[in-house]
Protein backbone atom coordinates (compact mmCIF):
# COMPACT_ATOMS: atom_id res chain seq x y z
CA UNK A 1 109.68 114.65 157.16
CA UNK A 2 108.78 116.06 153.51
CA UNK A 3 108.12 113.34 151.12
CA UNK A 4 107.46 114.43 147.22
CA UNK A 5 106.09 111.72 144.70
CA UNK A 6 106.46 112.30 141.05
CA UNK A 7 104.77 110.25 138.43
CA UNK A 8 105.74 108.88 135.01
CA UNK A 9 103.26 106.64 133.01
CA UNK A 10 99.83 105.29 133.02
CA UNK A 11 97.10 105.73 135.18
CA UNK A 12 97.81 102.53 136.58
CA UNK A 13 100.97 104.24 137.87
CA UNK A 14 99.31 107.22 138.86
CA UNK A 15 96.77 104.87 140.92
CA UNK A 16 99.58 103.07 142.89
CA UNK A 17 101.50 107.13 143.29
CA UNK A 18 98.23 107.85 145.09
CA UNK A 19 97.83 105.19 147.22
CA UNK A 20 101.78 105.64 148.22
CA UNK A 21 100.65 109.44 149.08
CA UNK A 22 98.02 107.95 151.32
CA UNK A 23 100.11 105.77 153.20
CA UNK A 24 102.52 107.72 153.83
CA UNK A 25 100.63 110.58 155.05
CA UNK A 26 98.37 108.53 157.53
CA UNK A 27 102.06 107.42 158.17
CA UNK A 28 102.76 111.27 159.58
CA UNK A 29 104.68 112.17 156.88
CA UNK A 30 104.43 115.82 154.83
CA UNK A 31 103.58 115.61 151.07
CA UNK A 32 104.66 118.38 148.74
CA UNK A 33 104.78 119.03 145.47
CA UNK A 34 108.04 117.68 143.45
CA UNK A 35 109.62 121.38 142.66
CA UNK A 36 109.98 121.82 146.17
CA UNK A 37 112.34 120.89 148.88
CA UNK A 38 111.80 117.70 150.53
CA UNK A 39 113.83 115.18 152.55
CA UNK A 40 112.37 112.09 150.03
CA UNK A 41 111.60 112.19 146.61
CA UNK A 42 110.07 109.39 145.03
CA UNK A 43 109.95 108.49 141.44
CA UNK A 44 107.13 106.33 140.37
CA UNK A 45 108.85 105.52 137.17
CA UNK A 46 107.58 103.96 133.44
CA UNK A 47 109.49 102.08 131.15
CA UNK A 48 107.48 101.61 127.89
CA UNK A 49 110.28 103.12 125.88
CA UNK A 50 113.89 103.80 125.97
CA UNK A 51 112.54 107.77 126.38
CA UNK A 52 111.07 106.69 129.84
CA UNK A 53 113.49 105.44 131.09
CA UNK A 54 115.37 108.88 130.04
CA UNK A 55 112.98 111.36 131.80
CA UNK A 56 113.10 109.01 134.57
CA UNK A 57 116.69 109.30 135.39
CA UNK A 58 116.42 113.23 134.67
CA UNK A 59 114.36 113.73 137.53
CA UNK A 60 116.71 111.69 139.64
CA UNK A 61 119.22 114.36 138.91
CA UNK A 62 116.90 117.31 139.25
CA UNK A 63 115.61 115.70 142.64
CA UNK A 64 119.29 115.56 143.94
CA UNK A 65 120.26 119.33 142.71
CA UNK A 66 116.80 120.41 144.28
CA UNK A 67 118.31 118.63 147.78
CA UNK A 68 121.97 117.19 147.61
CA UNK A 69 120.78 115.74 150.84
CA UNK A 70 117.94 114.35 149.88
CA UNK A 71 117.24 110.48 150.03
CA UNK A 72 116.14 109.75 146.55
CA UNK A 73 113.66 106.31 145.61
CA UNK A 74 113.01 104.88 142.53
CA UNK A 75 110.10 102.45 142.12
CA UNK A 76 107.61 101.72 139.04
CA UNK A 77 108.31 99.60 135.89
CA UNK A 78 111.97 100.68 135.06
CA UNK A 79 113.55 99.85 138.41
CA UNK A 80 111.14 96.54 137.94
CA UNK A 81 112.66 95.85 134.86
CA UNK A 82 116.72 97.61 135.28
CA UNK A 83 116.86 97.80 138.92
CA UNK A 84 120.45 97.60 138.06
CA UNK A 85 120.68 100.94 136.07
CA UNK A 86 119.39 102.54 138.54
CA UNK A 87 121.52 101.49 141.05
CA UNK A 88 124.28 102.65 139.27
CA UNK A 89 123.63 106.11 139.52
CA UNK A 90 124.99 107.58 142.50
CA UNK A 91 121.88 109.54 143.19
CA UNK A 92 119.84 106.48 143.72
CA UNK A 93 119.66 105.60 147.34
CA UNK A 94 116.85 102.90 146.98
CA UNK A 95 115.25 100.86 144.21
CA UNK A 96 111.98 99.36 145.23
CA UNK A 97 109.78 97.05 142.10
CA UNK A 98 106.16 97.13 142.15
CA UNK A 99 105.59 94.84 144.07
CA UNK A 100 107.30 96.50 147.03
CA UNK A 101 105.26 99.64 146.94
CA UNK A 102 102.87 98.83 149.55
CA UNK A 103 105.62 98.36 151.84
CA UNK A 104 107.21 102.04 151.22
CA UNK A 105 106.40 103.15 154.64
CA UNK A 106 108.19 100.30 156.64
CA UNK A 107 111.16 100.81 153.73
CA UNK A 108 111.66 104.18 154.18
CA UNK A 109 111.64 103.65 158.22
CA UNK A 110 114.34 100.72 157.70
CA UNK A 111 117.67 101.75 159.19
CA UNK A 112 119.89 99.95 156.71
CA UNK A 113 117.55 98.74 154.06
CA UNK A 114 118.95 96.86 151.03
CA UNK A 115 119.54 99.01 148.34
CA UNK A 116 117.54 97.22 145.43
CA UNK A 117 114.14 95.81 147.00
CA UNK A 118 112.91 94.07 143.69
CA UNK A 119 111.05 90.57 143.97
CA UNK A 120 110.47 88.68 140.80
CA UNK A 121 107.23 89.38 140.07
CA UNK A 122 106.21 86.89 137.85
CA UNK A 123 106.21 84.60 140.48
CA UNK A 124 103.66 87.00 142.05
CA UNK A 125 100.50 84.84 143.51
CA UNK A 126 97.09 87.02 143.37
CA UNK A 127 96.57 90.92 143.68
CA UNK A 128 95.29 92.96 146.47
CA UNK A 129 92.92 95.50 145.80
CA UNK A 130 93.86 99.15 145.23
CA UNK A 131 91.72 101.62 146.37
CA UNK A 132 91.95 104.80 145.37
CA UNK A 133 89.67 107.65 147.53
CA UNK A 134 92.38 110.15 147.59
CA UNK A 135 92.42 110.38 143.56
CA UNK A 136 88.77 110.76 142.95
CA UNK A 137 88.05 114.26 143.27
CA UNK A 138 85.40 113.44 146.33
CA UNK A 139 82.49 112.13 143.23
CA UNK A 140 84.91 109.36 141.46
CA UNK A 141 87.00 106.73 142.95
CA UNK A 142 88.97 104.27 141.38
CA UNK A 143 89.68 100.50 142.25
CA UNK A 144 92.06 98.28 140.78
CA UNK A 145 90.94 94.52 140.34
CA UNK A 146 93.73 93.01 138.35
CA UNK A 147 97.48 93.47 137.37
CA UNK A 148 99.94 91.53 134.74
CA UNK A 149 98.81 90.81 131.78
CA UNK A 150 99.90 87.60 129.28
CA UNK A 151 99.64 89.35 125.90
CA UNK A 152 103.21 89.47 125.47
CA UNK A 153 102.67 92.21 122.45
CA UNK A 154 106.15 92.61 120.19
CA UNK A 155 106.24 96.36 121.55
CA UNK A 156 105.21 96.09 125.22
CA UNK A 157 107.42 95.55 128.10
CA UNK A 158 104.46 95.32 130.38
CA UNK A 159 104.48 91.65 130.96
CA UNK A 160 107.98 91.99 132.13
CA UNK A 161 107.52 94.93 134.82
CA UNK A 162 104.08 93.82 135.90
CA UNK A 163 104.23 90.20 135.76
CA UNK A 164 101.80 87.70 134.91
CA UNK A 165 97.93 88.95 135.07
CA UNK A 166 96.38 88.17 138.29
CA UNK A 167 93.19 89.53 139.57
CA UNK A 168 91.67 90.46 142.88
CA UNK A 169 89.55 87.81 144.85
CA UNK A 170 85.97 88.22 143.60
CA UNK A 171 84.74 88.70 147.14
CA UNK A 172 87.22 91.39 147.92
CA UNK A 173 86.37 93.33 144.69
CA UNK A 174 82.79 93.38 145.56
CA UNK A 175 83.95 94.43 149.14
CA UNK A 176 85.72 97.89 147.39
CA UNK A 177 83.43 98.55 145.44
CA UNK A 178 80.41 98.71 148.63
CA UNK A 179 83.46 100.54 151.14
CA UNK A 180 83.36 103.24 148.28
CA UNK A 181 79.67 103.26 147.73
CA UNK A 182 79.21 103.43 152.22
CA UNK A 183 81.77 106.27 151.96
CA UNK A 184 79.41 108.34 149.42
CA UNK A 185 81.06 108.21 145.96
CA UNK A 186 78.57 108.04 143.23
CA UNK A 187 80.95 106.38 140.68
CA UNK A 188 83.87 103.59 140.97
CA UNK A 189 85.61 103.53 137.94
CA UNK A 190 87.05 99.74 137.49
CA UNK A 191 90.63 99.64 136.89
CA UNK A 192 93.38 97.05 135.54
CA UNK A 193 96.33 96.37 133.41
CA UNK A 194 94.74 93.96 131.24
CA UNK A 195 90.78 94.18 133.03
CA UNK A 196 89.40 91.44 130.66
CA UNK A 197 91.21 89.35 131.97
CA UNK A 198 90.05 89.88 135.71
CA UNK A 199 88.95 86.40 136.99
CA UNK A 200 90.43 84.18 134.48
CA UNK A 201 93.22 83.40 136.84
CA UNK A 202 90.63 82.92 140.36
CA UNK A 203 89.47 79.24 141.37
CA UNK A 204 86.89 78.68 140.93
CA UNK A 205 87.26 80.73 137.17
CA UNK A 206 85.29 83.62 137.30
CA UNK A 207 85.13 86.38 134.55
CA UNK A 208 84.72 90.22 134.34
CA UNK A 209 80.99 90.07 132.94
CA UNK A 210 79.85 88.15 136.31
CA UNK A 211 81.67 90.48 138.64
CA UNK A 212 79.28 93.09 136.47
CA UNK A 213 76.14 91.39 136.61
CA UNK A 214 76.17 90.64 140.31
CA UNK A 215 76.73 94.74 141.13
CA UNK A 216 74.13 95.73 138.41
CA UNK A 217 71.37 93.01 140.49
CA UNK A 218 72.73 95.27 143.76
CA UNK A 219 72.94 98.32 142.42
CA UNK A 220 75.76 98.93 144.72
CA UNK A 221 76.44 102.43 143.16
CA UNK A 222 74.62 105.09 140.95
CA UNK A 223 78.06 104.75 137.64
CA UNK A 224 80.10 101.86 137.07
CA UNK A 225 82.63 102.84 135.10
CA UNK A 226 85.19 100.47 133.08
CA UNK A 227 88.84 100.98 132.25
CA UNK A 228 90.33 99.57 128.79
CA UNK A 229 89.16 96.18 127.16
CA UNK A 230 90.67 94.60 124.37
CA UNK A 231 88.22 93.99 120.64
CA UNK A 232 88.45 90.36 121.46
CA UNK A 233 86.72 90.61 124.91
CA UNK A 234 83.90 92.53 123.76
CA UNK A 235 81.47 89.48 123.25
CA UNK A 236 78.35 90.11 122.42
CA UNK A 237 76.97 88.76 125.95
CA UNK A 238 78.96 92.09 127.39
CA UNK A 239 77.34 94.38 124.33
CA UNK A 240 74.03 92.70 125.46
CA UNK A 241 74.74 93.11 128.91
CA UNK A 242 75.70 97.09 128.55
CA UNK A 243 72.50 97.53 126.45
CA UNK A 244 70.40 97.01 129.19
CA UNK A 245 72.62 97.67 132.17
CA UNK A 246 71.18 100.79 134.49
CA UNK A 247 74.67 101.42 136.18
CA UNK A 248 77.63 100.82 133.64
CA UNK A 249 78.64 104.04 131.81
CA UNK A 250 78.22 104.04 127.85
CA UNK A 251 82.31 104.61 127.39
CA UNK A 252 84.97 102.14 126.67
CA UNK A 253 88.27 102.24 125.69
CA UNK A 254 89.43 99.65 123.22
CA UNK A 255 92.62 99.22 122.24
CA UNK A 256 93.29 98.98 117.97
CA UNK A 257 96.80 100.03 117.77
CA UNK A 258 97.05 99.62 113.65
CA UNK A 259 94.02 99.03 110.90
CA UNK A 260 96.35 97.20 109.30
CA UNK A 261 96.58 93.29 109.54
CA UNK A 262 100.20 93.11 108.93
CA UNK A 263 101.07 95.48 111.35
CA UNK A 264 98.60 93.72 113.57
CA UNK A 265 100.35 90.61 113.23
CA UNK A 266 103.65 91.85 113.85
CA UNK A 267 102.56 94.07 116.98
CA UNK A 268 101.49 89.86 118.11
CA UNK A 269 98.09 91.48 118.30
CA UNK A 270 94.76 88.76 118.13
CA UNK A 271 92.52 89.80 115.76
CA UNK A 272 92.13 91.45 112.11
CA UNK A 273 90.87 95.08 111.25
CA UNK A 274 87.92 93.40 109.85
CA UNK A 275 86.77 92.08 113.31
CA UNK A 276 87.49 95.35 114.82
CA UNK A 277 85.26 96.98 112.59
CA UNK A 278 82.88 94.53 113.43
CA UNK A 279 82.66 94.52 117.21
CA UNK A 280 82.73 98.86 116.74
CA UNK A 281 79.62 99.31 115.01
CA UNK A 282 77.94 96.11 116.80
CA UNK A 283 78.68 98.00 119.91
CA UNK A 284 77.33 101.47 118.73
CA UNK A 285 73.79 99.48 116.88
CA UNK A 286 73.45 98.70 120.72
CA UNK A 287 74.81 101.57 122.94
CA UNK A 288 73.97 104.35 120.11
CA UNK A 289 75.37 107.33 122.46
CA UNK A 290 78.60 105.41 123.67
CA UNK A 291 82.18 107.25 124.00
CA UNK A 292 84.53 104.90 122.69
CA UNK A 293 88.13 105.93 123.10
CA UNK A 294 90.67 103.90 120.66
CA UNK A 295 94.46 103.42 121.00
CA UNK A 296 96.63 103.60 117.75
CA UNK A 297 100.13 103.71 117.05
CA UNK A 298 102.03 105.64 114.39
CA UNK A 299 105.14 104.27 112.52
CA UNK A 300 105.52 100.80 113.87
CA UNK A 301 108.56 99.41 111.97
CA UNK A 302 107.75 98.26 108.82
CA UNK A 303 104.79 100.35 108.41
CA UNK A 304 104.20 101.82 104.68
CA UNK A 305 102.63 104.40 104.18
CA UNK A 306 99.73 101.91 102.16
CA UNK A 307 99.56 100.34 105.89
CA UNK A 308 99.67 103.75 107.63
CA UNK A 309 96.40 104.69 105.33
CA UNK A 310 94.33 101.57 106.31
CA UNK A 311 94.82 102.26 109.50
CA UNK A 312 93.52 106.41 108.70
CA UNK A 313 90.74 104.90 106.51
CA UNK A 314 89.40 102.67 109.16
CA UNK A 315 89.47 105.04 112.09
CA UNK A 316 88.37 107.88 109.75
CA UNK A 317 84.57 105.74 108.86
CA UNK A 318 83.98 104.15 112.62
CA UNK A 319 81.56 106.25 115.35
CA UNK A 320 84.45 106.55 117.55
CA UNK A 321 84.83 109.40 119.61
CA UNK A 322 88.69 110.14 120.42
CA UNK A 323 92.00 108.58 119.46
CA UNK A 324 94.38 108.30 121.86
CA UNK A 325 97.75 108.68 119.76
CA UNK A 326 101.14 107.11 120.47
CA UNK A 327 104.28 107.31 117.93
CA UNK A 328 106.01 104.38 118.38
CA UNK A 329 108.87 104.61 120.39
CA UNK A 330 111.25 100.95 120.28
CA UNK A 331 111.67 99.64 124.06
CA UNK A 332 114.87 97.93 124.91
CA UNK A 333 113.74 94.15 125.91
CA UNK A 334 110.82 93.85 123.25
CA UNK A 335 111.05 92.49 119.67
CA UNK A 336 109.84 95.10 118.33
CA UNK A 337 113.05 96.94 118.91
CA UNK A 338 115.00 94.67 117.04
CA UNK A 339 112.55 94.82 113.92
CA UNK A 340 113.87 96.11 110.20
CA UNK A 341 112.35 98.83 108.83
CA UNK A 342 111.85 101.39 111.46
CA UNK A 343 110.28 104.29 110.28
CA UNK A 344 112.27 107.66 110.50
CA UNK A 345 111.13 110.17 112.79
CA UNK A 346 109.97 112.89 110.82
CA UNK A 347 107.36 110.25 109.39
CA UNK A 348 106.39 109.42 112.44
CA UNK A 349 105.49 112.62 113.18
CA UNK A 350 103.48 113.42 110.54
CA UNK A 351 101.44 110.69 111.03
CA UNK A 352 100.90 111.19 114.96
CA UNK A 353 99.75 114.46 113.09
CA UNK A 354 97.06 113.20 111.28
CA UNK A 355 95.96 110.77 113.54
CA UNK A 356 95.53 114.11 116.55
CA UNK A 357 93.70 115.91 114.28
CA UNK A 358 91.80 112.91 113.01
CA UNK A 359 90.86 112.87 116.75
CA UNK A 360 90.27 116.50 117.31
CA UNK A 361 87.70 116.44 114.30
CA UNK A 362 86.02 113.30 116.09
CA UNK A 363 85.72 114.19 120.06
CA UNK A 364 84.22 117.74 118.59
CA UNK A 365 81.93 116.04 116.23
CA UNK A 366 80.61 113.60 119.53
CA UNK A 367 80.37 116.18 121.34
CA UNK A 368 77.87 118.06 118.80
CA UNK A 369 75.49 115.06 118.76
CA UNK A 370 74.46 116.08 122.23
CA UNK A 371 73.71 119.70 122.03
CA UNK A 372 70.10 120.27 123.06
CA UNK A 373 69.95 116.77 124.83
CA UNK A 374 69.82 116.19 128.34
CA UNK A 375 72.38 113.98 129.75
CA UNK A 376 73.09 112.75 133.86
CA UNK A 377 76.15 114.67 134.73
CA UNK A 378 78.05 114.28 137.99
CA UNK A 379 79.38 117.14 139.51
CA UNK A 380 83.31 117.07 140.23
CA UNK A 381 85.10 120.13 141.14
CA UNK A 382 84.74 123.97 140.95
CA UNK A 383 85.66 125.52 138.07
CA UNK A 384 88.21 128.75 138.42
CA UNK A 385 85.28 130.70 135.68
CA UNK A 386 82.82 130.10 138.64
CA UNK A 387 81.24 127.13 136.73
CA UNK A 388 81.78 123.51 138.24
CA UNK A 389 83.52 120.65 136.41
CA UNK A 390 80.73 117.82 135.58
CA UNK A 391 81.40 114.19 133.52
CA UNK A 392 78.22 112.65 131.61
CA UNK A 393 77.64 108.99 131.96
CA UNK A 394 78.93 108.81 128.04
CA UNK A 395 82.18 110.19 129.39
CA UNK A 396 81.83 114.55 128.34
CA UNK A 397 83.61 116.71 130.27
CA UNK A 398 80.67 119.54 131.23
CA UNK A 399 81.26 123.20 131.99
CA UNK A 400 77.94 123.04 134.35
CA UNK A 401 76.13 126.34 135.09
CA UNK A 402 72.81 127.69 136.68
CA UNK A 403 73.61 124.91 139.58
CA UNK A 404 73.73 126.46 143.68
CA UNK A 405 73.22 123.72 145.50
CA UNK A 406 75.94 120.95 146.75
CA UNK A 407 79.34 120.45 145.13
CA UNK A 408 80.97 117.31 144.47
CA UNK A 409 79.28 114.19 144.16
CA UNK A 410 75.59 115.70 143.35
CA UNK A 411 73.75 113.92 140.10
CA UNK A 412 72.32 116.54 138.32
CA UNK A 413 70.48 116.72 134.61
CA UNK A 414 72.09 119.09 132.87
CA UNK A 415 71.05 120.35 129.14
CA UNK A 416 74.22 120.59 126.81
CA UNK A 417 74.04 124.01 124.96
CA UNK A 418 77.23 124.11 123.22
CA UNK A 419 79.91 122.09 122.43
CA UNK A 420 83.57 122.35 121.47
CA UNK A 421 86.44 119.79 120.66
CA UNK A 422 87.20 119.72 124.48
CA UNK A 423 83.89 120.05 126.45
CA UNK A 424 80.28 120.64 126.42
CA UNK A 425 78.53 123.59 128.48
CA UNK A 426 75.21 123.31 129.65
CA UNK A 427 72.78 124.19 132.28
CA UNK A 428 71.20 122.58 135.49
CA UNK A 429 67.73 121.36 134.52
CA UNK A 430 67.15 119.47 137.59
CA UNK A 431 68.89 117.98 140.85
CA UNK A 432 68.53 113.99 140.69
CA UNK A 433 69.88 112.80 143.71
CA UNK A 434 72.58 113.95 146.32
């Protein structure tokens, strides 16, 4: 039977689409791309905005035109949150929440199953760990130690689809991390909704900085990499701790959203533009050559264009190195919705504008810094211009050259010899490990 997953959202999403692809084809089943014909399609839906939601139930149609025979699931945040919606449409043969994923196998076997599989999930006790092979292009895998989060931000609906934040046993997390490092891959990238909090929830308490220090003492792999953490939860023990560390990449992602306080403070965010400043260029006195990747979002209600120009102002005199840019969108089920003041569209717009090529200016400007250097690059994939696809430590997407030995996986030193926004290209200096 032909099975196609499509995926809407974060990578968190696309993790949990993976691991679905894996089970169901150890499972015997035949994966194909979403334009074609299949038996099952499978939407692995988001729901952080009403637009979501939207595209979601498009491809529900387009599945069922593609097949009017087809047996069409919906799973992800939206049927988590609107199961009901979705159940609606006559198209929809089965609703499954997140927490049902793992079971989509024995679901999809079910003679008669229930329609709408959703469990409340904020009565969910502990995570299981997600690992991720499949997705990591034979070099990179990725493992995800926590889900939920507690924030409970004015704009976010994630609390609501992906219940409270729980975390992977410590033990068990160590346990993915090895299985990946015995199965060759020279980088685990560490994954969660809300990753700072990984631990807080275990007995006894652990935290995220332990779980780090006990794999940098094993060097259990070459590259530790780490997904997003928010300004508050970059202490300076962790800044210490990635100064010296010999396995943790020199990129994070931190979260800002506005550099201005009374946006901040509406958004129900925990800390001031000042302190963000603060813990940026604390973090790059340290880690001097670090790729920090920053979340903003343009034309939160009530933002004025004053507000709007903090926020440009700030990002525009901080060593970041990309802005990841998000106009705000209001999401059915958050406060924020239900603000004054929301900001017409065309403004919007032409902020997202100048925040994109605010960005575009930065990653290119990076990117310069390292021409002439030499930098550890891991090797990923074959390029189709006959170079292969490498990723620095400091997170720079290489264009490698001069290199005919192994393929994916291989740790090379490669010297960057020109750079644009989007990449660096450089040559094979020597082969550090395979």
């Amino acid at each position: 039977m032909r099975v196609a997953i499509t995926t809407l959202g974060c990578k968190i999403n696309q993790f949990e689409s993976a691991a679905m692809h894996e089970l169901l084809g150890e499972s015997g089943y035949e994966l194909v791309p979403f334009h074609q014909e299949a038996e099952v399609y499978v939407i692995n839906s988001c729901t952080v905005t009403a637009k979501s939601d939207a595209e979601c139930r498009k491809l529900v149609r387009r599945a069922r035109r593609k097949n009017p025979a087809s047996r069409i699931v919906v799973t992800g945040c939206y049927a988590q949150v609107d199961p009901e919606t979705l159940a609606a449409m006559p198209e929809v043969d089965l609703v499954m929440g997140n927490g049902e994923k793992k079971g989509i196998v024995e679901l999809l076997a079910a003679a008669e199953p229930e329609r709408v599989q959703v469990a409340d999930i904020s009565s969910g006790e502990g995570a299981t760990p997600l690992r991720l092979a499949s997705h990591a292009e034979h070099a990179r895998a990725f493992l995800r130690i926590q889900n939920g989060c507690d924030a409970f931000c004015s704009y976010c609906i994630v609390p609501y689809a992906r219940g409270r934040s729980r975390s992977v046993p410590f033990d068990e997390t160590l346990e993915g991390v090895r299985i990946f490092a015995q199965e060759g891959f020279r980088e685990v990238v560490l994954t969660g909704i809300h990753l700072g909090a990984f631990g807080l929830d275990l007995t006894p308490r652990r935290t995220l900085l332990e779980l780090l220090e006990l794999m940098e003492s094993e060097v259990i792999v070459p590259r530790l990499r780490l997904g997003s953490l928010e300004p508050g939860e970059i202490t300076d023990q962790l800044i210490s701790f990635l100064s010296r560390s010999r396995i943790v990449c020199d990129h994070l992602h931190i979260p800002l959203q506005s550099g201005d306080d009374g946006v901040l403070a509406s958004m129900k965010r925990r800390y001031t533009a000042a302190f963000f400043r603060e813990r940026i260029v604390r973090l790059t006195e340290e880690l001097p050559d670090i790729f920090m990747g920053v979340d903003v979002i343009a034309g939160f209600p009530g933002e004025s264009d004053d507000d709007f120009g903090r926020t440009l102002s700030l990002l525009q005199g901080l060593p970041v190195a990309a802005l990841h840019v998000f106009p705000f969108s209001p999401r059915p089920g958050t406060p924020a919705a239900n603000l004054p003041a929301q900001i017409p569209g065309a403004v919007v717009k032409e902020r997202v504008r100048s925040l994109l090529k605010l960005s575009r200016e930065k990653r290119e400007a990076f990117h310069r810094r390292f021409v002439g250097r030499e930098l550890e690059t891991l090797l990923l994939h074959p390029r189709g211009d006959g170079a292969l696809e490498g990723l620095t430590r400091n997170y720079i997407p290489v264009s490698v050259e001069g290199w005919g030995g192994g393929g994916a996986g291989d740790l090379l030193t490669v010297r960057i010899e020109r750079a644009e926004p989007e990449r660096c290209h450089g040559r094979v200096i020597a082969h550090k490990e395979s």
